[in-house]
C-alpha atoms as a PDB file:
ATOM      1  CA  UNK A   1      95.980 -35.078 -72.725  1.00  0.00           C
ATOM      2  CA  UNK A   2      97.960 -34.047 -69.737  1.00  0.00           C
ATOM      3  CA  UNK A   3     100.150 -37.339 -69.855  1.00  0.00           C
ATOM      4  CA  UNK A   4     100.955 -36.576 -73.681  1.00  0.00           C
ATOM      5  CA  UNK A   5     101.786 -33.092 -72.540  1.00  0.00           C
ATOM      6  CA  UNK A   6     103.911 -34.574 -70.449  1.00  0.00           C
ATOM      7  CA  UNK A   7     105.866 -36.909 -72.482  1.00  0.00           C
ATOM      8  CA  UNK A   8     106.049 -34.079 -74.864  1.00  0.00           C
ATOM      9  CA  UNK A   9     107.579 -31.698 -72.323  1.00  0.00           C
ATOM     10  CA  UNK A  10     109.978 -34.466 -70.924  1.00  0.00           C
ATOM     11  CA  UNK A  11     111.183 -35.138 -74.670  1.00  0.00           C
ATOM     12  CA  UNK A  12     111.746 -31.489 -75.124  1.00  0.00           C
ATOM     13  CA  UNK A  13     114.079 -30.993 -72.274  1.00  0.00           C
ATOM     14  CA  UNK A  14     115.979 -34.180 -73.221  1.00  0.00           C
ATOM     15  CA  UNK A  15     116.995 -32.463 -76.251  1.00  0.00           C
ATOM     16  CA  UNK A  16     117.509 -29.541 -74.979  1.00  0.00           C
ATOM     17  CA  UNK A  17     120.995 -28.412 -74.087  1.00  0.00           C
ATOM     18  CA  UNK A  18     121.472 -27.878 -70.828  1.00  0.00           C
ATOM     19  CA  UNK A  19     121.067 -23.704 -70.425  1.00  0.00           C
ATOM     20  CA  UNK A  20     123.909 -21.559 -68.608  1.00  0.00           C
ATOM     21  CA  UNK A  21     121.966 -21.667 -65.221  1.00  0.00           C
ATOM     22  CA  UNK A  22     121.853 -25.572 -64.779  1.00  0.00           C
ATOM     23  CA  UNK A  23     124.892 -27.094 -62.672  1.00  0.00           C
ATOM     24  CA  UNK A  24     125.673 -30.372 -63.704  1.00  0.00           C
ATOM     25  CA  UNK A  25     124.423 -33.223 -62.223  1.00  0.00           C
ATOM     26  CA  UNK A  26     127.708 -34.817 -61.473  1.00  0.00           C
ATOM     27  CA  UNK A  27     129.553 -32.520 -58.803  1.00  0.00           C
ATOM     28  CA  UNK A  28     131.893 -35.412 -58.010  1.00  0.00           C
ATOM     29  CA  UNK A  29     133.382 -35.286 -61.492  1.00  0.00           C
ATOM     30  CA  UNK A  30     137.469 -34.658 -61.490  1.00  0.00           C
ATOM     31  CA  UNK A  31     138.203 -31.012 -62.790  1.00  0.00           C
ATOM     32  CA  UNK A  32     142.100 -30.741 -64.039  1.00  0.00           C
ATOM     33  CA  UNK A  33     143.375 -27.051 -63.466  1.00  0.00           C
ATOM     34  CA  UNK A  34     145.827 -25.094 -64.715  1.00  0.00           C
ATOM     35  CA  UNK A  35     147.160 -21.983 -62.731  1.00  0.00           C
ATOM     36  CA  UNK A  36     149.966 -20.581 -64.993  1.00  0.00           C
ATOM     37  CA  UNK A  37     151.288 -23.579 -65.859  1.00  0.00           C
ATOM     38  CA  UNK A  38     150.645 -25.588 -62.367  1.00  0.00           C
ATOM     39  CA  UNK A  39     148.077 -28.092 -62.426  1.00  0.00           C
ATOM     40  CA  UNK A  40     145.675 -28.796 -59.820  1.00  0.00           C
ATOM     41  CA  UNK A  41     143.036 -31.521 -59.653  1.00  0.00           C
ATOM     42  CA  UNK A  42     139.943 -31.529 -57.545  1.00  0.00           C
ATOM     43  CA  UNK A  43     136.173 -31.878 -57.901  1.00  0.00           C
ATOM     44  CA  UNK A  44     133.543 -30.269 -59.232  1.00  0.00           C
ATOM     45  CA  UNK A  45     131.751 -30.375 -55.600  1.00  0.00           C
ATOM     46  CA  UNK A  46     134.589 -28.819 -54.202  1.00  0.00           C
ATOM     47  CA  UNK A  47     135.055 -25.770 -56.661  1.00  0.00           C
ATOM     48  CA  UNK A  48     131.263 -24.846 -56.186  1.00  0.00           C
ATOM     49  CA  UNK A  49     130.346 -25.596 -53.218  1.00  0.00           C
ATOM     50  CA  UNK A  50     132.202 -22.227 -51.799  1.00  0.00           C
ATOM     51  CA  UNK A  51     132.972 -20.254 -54.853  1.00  0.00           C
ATOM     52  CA  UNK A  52     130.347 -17.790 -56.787  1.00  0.00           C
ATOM     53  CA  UNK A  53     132.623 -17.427 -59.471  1.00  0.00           C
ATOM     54  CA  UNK A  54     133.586 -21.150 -60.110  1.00  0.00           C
ATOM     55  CA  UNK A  55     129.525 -22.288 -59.523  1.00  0.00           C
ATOM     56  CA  UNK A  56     129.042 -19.966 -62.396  1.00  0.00           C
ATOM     57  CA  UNK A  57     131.632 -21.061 -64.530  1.00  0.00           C
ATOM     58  CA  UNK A  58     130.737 -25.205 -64.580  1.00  0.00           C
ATOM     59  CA  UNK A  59     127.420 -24.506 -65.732  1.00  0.00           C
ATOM     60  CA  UNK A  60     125.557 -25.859 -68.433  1.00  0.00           C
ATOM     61  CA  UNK A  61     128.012 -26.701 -71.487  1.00  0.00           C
ATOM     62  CA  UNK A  62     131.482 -25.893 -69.672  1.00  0.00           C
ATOM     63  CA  UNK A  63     133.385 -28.732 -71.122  1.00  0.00           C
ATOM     64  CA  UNK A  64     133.752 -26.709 -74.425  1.00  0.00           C
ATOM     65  CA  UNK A  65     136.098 -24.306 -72.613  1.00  0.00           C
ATOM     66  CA  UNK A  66     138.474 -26.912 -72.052  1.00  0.00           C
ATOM     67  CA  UNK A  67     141.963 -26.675 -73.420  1.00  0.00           C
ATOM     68  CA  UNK A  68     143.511 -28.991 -74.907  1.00  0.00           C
ATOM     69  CA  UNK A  69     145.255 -31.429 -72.273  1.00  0.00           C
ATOM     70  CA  UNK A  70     141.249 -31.663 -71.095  1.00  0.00           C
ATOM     71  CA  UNK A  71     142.291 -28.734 -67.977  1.00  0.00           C
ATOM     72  CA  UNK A  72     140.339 -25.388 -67.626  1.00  0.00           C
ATOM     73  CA  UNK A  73     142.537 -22.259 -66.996  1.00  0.00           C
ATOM     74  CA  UNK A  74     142.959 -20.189 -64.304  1.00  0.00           C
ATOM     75  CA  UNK A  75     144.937 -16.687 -64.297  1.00  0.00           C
ATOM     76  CA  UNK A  76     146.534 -16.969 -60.509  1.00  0.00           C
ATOM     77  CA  UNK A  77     149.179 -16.960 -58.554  1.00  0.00           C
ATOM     78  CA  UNK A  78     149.854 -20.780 -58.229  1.00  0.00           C
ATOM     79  CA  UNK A  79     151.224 -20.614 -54.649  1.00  0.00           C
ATOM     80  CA  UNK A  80     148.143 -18.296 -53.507  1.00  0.00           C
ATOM     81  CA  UNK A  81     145.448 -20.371 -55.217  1.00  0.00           C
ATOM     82  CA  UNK A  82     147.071 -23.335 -53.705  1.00  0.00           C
ATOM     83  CA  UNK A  83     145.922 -21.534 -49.961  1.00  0.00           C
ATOM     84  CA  UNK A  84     142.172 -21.101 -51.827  1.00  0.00           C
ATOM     85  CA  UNK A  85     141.981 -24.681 -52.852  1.00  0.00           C
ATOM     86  CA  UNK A  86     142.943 -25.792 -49.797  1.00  0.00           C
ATOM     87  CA  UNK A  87     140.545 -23.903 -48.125  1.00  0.00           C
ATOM     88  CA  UNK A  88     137.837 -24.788 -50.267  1.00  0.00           C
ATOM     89  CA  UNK A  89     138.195 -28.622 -49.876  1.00  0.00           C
ATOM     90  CA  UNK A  90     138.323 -28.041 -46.287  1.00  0.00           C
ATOM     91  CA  UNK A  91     136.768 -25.245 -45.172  1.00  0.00           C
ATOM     92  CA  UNK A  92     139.929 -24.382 -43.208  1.00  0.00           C
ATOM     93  CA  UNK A  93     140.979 -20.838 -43.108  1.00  0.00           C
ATOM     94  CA  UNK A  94     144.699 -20.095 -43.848  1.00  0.00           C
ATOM     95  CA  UNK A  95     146.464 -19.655 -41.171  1.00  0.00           C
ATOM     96  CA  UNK A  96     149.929 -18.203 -41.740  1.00  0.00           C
ATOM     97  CA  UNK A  97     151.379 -17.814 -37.900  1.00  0.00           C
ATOM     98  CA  UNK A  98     155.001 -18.185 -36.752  1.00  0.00           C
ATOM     99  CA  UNK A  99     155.588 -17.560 -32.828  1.00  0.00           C
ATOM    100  CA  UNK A 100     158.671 -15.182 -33.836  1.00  0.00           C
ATOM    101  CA  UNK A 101     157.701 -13.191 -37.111  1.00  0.00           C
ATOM    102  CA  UNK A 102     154.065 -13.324 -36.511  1.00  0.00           C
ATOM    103  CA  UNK A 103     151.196 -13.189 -38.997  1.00  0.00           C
ATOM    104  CA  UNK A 104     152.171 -13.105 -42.939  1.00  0.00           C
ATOM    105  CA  UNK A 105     150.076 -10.456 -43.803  1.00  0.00           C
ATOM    106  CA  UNK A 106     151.477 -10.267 -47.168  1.00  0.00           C
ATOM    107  CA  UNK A 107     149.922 -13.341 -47.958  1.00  0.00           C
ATOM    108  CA  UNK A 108     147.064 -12.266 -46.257  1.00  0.00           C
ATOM    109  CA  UNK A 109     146.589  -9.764 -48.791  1.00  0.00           C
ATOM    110  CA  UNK A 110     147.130 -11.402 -52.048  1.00  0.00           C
ATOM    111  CA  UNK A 111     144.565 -14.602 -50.737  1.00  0.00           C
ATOM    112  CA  UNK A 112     141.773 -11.674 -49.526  1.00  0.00           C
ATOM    113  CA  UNK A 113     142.092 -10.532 -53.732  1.00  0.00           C
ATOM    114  CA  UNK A 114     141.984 -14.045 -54.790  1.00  0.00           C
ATOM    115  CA  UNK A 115     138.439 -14.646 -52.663  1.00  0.00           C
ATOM    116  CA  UNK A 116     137.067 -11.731 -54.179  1.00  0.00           C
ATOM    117  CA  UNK A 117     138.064 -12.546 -57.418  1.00  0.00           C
ATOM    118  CA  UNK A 118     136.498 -15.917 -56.818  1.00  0.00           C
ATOM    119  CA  UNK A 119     133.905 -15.138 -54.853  1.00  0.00           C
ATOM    120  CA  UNK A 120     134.636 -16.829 -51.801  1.00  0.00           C
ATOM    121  CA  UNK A 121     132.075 -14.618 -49.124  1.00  0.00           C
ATOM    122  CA  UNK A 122     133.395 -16.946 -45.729  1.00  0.00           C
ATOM    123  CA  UNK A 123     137.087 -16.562 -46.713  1.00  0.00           C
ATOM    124  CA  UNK A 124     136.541 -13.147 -47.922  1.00  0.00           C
ATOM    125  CA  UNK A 125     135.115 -12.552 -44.449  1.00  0.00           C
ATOM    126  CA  UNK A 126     137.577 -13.941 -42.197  1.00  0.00           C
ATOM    127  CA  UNK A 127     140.418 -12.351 -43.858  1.00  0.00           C
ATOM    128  CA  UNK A 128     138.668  -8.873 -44.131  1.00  0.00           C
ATOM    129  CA  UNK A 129     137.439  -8.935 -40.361  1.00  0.00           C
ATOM    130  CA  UNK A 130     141.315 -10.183 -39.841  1.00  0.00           C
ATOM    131  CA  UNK A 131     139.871 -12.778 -37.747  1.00  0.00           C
ATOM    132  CA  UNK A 132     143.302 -14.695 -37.831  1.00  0.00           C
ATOM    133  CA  UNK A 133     144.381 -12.467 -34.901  1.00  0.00           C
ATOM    134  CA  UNK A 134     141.510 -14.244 -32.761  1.00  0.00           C
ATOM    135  CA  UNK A 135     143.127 -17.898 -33.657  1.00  0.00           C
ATOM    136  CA  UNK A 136     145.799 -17.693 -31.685  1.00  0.00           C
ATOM    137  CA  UNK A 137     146.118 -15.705 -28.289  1.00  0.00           C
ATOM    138  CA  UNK A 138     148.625 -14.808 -26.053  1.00  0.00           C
ATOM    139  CA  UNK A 139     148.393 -14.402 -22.133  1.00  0.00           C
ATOM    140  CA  UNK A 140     150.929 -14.331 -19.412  1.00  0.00           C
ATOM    141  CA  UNK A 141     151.680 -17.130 -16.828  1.00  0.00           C
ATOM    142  CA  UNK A 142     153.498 -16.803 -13.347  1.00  0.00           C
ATOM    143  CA  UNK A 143     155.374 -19.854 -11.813  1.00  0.00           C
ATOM    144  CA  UNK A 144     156.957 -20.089  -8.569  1.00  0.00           C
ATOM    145  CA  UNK A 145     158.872 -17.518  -6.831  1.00  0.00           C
ATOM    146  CA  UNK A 146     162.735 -17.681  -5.913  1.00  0.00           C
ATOM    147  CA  UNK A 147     164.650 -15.721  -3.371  1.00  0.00           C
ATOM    148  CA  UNK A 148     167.913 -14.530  -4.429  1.00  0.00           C
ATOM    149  CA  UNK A 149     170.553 -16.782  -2.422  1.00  0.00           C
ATOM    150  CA  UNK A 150     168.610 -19.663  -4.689  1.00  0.00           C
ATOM    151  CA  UNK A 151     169.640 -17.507  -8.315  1.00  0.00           C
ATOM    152  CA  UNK A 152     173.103 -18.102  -9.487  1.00  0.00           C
ATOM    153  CA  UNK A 153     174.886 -16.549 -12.157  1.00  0.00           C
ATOM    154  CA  UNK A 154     174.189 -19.021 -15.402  1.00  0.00           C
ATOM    155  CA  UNK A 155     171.207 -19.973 -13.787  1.00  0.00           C
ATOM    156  CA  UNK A 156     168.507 -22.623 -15.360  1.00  0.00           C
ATOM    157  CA  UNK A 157     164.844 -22.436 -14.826  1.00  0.00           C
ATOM    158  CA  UNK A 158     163.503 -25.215 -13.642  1.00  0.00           C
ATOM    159  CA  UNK A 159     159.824 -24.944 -13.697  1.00  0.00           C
ATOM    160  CA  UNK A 160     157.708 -27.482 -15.912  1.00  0.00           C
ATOM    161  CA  UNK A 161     155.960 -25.539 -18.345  1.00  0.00           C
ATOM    162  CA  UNK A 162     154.033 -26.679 -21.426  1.00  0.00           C
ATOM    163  CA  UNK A 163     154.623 -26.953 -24.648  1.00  0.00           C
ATOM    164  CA  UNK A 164     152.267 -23.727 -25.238  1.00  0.00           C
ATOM    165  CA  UNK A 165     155.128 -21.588 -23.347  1.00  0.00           C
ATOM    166  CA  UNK A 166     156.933 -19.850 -25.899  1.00  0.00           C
ATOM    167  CA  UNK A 167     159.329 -17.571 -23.276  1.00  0.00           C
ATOM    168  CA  UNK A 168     159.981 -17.091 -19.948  1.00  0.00           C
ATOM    169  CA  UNK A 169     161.843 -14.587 -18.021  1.00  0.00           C
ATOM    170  CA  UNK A 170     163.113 -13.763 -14.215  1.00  0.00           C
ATOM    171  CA  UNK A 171     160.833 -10.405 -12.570  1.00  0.00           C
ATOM    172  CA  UNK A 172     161.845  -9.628  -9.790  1.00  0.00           C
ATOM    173  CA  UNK A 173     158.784  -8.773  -7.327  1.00  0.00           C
ATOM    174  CA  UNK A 174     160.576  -7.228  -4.387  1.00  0.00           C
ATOM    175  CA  UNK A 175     163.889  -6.248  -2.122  1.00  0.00           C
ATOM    176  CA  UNK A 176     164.454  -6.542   1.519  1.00  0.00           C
ATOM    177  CA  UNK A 177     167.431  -5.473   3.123  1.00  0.00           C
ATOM    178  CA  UNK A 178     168.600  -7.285   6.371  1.00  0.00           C
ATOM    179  CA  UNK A 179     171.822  -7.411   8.394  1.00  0.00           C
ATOM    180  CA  UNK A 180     174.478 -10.098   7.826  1.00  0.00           C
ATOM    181  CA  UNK A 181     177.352 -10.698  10.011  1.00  0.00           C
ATOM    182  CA  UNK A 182     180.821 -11.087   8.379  1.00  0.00           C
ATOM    183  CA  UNK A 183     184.401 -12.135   9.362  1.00  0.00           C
ATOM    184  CA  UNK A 184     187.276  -9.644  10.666  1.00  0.00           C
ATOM    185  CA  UNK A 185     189.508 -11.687   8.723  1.00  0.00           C
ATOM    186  CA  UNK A 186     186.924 -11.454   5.323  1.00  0.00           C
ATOM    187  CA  UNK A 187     186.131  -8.183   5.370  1.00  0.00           C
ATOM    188  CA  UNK A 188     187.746  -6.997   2.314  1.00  0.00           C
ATOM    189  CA  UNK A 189     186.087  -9.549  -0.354  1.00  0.00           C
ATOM    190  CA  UNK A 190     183.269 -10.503   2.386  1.00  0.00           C
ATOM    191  CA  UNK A 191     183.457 -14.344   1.065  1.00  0.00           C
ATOM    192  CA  UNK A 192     181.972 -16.648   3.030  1.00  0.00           C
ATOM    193  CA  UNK A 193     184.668 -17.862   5.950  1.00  0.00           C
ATOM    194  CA  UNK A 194     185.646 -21.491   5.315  1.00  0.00           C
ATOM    195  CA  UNK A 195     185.739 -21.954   9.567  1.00  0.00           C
ATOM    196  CA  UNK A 196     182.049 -23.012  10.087  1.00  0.00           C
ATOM    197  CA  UNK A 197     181.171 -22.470  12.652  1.00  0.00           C
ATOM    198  CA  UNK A 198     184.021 -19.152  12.605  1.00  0.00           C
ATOM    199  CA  UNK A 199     184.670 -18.337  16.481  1.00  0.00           C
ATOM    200  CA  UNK A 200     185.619 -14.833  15.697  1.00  0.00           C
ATOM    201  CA  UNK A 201     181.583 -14.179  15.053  1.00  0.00           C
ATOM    202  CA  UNK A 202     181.375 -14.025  18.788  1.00  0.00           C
ATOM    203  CA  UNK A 203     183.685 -11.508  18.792  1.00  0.00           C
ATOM    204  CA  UNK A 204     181.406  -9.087  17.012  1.00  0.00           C
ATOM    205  CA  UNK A 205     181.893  -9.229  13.483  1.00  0.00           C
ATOM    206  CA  UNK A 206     181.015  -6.788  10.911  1.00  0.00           C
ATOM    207  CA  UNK A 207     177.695  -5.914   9.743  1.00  0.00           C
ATOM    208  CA  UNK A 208     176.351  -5.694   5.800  1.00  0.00           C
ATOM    209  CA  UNK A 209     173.591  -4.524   5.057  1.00  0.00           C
ATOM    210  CA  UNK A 210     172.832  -7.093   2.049  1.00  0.00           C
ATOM    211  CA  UNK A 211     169.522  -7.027  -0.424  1.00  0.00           C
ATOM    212  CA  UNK A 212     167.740 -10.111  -0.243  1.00  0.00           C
ATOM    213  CA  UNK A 213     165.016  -9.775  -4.033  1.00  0.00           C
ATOM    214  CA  UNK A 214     162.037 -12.315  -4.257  1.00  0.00           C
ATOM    215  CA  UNK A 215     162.074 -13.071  -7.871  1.00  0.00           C
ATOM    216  CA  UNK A 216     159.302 -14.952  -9.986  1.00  0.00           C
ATOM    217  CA  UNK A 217     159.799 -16.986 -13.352  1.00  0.00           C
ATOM    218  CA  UNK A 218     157.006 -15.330 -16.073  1.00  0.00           C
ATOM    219  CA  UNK A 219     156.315 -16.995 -19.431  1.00  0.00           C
ATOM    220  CA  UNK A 220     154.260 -16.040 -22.507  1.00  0.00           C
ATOM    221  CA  UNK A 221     151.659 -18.699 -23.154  1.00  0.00           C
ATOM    222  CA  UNK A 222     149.787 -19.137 -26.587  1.00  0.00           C
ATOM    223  CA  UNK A 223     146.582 -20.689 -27.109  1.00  0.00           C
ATOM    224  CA  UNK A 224     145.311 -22.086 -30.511  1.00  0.00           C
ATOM    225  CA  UNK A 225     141.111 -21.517 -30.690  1.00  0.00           C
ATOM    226  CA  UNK A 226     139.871 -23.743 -33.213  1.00  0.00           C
ATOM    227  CA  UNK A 227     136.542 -22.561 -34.014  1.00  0.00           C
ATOM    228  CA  UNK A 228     137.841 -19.551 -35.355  1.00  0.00           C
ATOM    229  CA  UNK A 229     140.060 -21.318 -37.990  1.00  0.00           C
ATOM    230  CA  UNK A 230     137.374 -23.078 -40.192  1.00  0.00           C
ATOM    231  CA  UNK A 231     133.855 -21.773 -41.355  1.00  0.00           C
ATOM    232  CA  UNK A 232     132.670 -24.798 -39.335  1.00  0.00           C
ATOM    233  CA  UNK A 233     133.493 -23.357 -35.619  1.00  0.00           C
ATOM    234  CA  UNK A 234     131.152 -22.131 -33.492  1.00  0.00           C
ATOM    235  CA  UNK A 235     132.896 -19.055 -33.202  1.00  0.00           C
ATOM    236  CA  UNK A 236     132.963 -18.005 -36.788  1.00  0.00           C
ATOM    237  CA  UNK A 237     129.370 -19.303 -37.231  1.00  0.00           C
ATOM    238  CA  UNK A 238     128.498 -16.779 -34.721  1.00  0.00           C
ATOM    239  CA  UNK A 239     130.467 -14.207 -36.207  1.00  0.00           C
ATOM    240  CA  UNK A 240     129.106 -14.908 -39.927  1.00  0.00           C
ATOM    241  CA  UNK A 241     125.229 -14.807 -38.978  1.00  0.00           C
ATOM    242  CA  UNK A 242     125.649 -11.296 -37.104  1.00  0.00           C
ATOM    243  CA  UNK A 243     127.514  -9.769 -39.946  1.00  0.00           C
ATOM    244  CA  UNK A 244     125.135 -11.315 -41.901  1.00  0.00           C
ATOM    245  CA  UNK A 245     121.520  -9.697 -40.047  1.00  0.00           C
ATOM    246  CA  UNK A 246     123.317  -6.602 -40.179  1.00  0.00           C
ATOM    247  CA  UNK A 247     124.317  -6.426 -43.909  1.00  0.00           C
ATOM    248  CA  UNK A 248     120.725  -7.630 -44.286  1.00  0.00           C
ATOM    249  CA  UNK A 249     119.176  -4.849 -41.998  1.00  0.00           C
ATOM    250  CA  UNK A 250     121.266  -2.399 -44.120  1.00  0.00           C
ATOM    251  CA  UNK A 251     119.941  -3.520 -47.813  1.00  0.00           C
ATOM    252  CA  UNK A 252     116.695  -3.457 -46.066  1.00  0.00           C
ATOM    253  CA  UNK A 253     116.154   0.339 -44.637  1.00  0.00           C
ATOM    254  CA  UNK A 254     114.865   2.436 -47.014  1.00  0.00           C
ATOM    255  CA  UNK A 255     116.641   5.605 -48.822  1.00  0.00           C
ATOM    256  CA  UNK A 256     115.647   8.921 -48.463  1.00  0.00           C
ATOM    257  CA  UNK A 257     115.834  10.922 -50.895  1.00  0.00           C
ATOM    258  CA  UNK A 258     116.780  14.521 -49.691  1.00  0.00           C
END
């Protein structure tokens, strides 16, 4: 009896549609899109895997929604979604950076709508906590120190620096004064006397009292930190779990009523 049950269940769900809350089976099938006209092929693995919103869409019968070039249609900005897709092949956040300008938080904005609309938690997260600004970080370097006499006008820095080293600039760090003897015959300019050694300097030249600075060559170093630019890195992991207890711990405590 239970076998016949059996066979009698299995030939029941065989010819049974598949209901709105089964994913199909093949998640590496090719899914054409079209975003307003742009069209975008990927898998169905790939649009699920990450998205609430797209996992709930290519269930059960989904293929009658298709239009008629065989595409399903998106409402988005093509050159937004094209930052989601990316992301959700990859897992790797985007990063919009330039070492002048700075973060494009414009586009910031219009991909943090898109992963809500999609329902894209992890990208929704990073973008929300503005965890972009922990990607890259800036610190300041010191390289070796100069004393004036060495500093000409139209000067060139040459200390080695990496590739990191987006600036560097001359501070000076401090001024001595000391005495230095000059020429009768050069007083008025004070130029250096072309006699070396000049005999009048026995004679007891003048006296200047000339600033000597001790300078040092600074530079603005930036350092890329991978693990917070895909949901992968240890850093975000870390980051996702705690914001995770705690959103847990708050569903969890009870309400008072007053």
């Amino acid at each position: 009896m239970e076998s016949n049950a059996f066979t009698s269940s299995s030939t029941i769900l065989e010819a049974t549609p598949p209901q709105y809350n089964e994913i199909t089976h093949n998640t590496l099938e090719q899914v054409a899109l079209d975003v307003n006209g742009h069209k975008f092929t990927t898998t169905i693995n790939v649009l699920t895997a990450k998205s609430l919103l797209f996992k709930l869409l290519l269930q059960g019968n989904w293929k009658s929604s298709l239009q008629a070039d065989n595409s399903i249609f998106v409402d988005s900005d093509p050159e937004i979604f094209r930052h989601v897709l990316q992301y959700l092949r990859r897992g790797v956040f985007p990063l919009v950076y330039d070492q002048k300008k700075g973060h494009n938080y414009k586009l910031y904005a219009d991909i943090l709508a898109e992963a809500k609309h999609f329902g894209i938690p992890k990208l929704e997260c990073w973008l929300t906590d503005q965890l972009y600004l922990r990607c890259i970080t800036s610190s300041t370097v010191w390289s070796s120190a100069y004393k004036n006499d060495r500093i000409e006008n139209g000067f060139q820095i040459t200390s080695v620096w990496g590739s990191d080293v987006t600036s560097t600039q001359l501070v000076r760090q401090d001024v001595n004064t000391v005495k230095k003897v000059i020429c009768n015959h050069q007083a008025n300019d004070r130029s250096l006397c072309p006699k070396k050694p000049c005999v009048l300097l026995a004679n007891g030249g003048l006296q200047d009292g000339i600033e000597i600075y001790r300078w040092t060559e600074v530079g603005r170093s930036i350092r890329f930190i991978q693990g917070w630019c895909n949901d992968s890195g240890n850093e975000f992991i870390e980051h996702w779990e705690r914001v995770s207890r705690a959103r847990t711990q708050t569903t969890s405590e009870p309400h008072v009523k007053v």
